[in-house]
Each structure stands twice: as C-alpha cells, then as structure tokens.
N, C-alpha and C. Protein backbone atom coordinates (compact mmCIF):
# COMPACT_ATOMS: atom_id res chain seq x y z
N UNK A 1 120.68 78.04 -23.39
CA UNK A 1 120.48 78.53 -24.72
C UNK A 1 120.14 80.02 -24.70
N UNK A 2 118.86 80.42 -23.79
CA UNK A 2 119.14 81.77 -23.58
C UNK A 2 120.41 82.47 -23.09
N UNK A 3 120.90 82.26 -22.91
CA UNK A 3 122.25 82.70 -21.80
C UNK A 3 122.93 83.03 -22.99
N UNK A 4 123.58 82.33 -23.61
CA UNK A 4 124.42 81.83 -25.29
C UNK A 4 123.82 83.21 -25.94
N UNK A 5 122.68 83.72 -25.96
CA UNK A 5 121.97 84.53 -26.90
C UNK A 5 121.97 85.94 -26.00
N UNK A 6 121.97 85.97 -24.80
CA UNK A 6 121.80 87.42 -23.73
C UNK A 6 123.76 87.28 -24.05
N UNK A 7 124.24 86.93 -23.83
CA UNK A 7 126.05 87.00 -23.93
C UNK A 7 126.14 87.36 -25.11
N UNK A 8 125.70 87.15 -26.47
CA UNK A 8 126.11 87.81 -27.76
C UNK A 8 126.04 89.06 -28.02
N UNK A 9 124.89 89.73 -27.09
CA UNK A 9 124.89 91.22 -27.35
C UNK A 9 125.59 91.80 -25.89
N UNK A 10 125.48 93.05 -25.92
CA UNK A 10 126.03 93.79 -25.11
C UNK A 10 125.76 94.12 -23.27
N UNK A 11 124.32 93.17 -23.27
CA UNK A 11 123.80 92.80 -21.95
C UNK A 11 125.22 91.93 -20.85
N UNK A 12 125.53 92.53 -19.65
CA UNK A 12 126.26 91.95 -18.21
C UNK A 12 125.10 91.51 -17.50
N UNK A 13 126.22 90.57 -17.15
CA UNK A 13 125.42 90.89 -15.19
C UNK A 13 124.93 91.96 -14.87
N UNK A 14 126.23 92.48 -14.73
CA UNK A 14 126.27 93.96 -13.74
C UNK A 14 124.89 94.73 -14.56
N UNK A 15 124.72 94.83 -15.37
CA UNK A 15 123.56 95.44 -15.86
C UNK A 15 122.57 95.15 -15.23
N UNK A 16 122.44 93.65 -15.81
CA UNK A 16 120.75 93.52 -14.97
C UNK A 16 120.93 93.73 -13.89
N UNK A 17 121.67 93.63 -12.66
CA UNK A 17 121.69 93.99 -11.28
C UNK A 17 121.08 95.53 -11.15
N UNK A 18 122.15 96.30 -11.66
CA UNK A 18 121.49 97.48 -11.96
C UNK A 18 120.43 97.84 -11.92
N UNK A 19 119.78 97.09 -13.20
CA UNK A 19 118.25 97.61 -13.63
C UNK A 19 117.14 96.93 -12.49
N UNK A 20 117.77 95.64 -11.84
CA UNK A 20 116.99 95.20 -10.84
C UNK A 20 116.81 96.22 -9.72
N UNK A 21 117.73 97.03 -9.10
CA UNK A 21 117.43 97.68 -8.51
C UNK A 21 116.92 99.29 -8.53
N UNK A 22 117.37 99.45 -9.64
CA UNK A 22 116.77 100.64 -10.56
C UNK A 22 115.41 100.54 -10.32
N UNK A 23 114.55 99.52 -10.79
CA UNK A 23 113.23 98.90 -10.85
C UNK A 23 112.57 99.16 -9.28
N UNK A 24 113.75 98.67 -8.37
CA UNK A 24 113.04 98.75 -6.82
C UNK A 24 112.72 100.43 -6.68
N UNK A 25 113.83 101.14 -7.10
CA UNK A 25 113.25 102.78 -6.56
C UNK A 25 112.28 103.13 -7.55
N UNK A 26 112.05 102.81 -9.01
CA UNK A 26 110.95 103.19 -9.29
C UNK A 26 109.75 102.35 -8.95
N UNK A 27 109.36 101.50 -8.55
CA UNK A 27 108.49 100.97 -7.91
C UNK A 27 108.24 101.98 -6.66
N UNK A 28 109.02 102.07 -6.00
CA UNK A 28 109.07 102.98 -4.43
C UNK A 28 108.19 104.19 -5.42
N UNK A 29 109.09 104.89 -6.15
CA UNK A 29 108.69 106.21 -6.66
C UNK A 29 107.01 106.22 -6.87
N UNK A 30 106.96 105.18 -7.61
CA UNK A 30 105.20 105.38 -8.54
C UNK A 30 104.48 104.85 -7.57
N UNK A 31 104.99 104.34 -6.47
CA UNK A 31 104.19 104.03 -5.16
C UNK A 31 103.89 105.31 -3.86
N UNK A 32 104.84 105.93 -4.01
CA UNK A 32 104.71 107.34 -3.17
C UNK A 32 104.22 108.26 -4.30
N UNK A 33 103.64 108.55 -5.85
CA UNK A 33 102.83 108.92 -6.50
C UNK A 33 102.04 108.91 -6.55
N UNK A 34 101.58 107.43 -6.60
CA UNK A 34 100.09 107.07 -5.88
C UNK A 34 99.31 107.61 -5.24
N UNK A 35 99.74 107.98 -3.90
CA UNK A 35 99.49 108.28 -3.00
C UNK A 35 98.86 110.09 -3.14
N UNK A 36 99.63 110.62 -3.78
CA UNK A 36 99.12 111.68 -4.41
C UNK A 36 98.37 112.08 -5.24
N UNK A 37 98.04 111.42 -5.85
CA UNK A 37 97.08 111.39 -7.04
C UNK A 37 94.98 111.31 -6.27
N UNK A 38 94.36 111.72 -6.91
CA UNK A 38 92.95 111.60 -6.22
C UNK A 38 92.44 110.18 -6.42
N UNK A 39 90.97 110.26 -5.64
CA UNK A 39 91.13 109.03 -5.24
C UNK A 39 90.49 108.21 -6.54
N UNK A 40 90.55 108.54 -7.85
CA UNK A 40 89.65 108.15 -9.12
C UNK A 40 90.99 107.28 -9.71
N UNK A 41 91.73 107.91 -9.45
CA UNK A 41 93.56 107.25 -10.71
C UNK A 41 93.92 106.56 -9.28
N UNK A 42 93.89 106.80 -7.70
CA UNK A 42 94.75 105.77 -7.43
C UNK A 42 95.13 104.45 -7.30
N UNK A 43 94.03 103.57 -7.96
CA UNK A 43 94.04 102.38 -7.89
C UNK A 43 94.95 102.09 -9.44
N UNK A 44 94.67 102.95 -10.64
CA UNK A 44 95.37 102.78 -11.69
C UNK A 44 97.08 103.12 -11.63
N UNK A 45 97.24 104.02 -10.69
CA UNK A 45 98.74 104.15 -10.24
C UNK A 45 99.10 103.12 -9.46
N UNK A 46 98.65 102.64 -8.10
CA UNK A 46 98.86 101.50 -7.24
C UNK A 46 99.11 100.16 -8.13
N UNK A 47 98.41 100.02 -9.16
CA UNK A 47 98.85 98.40 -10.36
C UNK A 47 99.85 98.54 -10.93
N UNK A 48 100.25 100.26 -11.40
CA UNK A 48 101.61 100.20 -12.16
C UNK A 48 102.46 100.29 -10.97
N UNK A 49 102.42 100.30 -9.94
CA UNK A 49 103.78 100.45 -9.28
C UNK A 49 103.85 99.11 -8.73
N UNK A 50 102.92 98.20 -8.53
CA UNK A 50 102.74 97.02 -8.32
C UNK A 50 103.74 95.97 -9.53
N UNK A 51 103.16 96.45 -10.51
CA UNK A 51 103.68 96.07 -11.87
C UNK A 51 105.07 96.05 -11.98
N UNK A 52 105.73 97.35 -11.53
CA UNK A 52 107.09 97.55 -11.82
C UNK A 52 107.63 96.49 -10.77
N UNK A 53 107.24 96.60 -9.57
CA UNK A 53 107.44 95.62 -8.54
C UNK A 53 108.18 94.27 -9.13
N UNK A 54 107.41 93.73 -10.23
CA UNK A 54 107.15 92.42 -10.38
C UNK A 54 108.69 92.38 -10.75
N UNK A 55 109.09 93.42 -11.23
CA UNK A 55 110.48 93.39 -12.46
C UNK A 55 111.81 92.91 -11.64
N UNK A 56 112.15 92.99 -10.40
CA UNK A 56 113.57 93.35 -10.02
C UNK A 56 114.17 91.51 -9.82
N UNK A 57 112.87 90.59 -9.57
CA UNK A 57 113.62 89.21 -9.13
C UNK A 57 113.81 89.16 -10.75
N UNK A 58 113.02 88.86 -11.66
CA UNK A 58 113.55 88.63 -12.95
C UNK A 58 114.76 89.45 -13.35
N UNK A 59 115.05 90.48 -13.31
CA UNK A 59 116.05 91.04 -13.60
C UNK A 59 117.72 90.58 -13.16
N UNK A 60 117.24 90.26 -11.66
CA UNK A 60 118.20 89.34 -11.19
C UNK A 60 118.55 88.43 -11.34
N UNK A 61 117.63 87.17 -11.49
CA UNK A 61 117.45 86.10 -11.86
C UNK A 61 118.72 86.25 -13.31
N UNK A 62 118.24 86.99 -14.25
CA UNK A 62 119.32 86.85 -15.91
C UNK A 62 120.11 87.24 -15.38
N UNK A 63 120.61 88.12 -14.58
CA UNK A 63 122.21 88.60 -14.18
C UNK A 63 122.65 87.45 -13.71
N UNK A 64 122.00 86.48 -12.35
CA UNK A 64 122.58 85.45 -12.23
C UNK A 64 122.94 84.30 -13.23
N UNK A 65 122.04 84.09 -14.06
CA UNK A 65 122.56 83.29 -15.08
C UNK A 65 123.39 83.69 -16.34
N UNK A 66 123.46 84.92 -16.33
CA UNK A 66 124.59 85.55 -17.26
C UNK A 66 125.73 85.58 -16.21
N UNK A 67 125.71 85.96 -15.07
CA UNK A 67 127.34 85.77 -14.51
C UNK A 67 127.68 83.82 -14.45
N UNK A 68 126.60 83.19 -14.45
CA UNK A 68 127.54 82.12 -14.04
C UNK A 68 128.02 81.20 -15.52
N UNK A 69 127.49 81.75 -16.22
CA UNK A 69 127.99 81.72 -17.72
C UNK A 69 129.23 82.29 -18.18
N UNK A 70 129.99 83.26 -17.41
CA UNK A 70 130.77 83.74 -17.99
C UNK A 70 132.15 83.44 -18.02
C-alpha cells in the first residue's frame, strides 16, 4: 500500500539509492566536522552525524520496494 502511494508521485528507485548514499558522505562529512569543532559542541555534532547515519538502510530499504514494484 505504501509502495502504490511512493509510485504515484515522482519518487524511483534510483532515487532513493541515491539519497541512500548521498546520506553515507554526509554522515562521513558531519563526522569529520565533529572532530573540529571544540570540545563543548562535539558531542552535539557527533549525534547529528550519528543521526544522519541512521538514514541510508531506510532509504534503501523504499528503493528496494519501489523497484520490485515496478
């Protein structure tokens, strides 16, 4: 039923693949930011890059079920 509803608009596969890995270098990115930042923000930078982390299996995950829908 989701699938039926991600296929009506303009969302691919190939997209979310994309953005799944899109997601991995900015994760990398705000993780080598981190690192720069003093030591008061780096625990608040280290959660968002953690955070972004979380994004790339879900992202994949809908590409897979939008390609095998199609």
């Amino acid at each position: 039923m989701v699938t039926t509803v991600l296929r009506a608009g303009p969302l691919r596969s190939s997209h979310c693949y994309a953005m799944s890995l899109a997601s991995i270098g900015l994760c990398i990115g705000l993780w080598i930011r981190a690192k720069t930042v003093d030591q008061e923000e780096r625990g608040n930078a280290e959660r968002r890059a953690l955070f972004v982390g979380l994004w790339p299996p879900m992202f994949w995950l809908i590409g897979d079920s939008l390609a095998r829908h199609e």
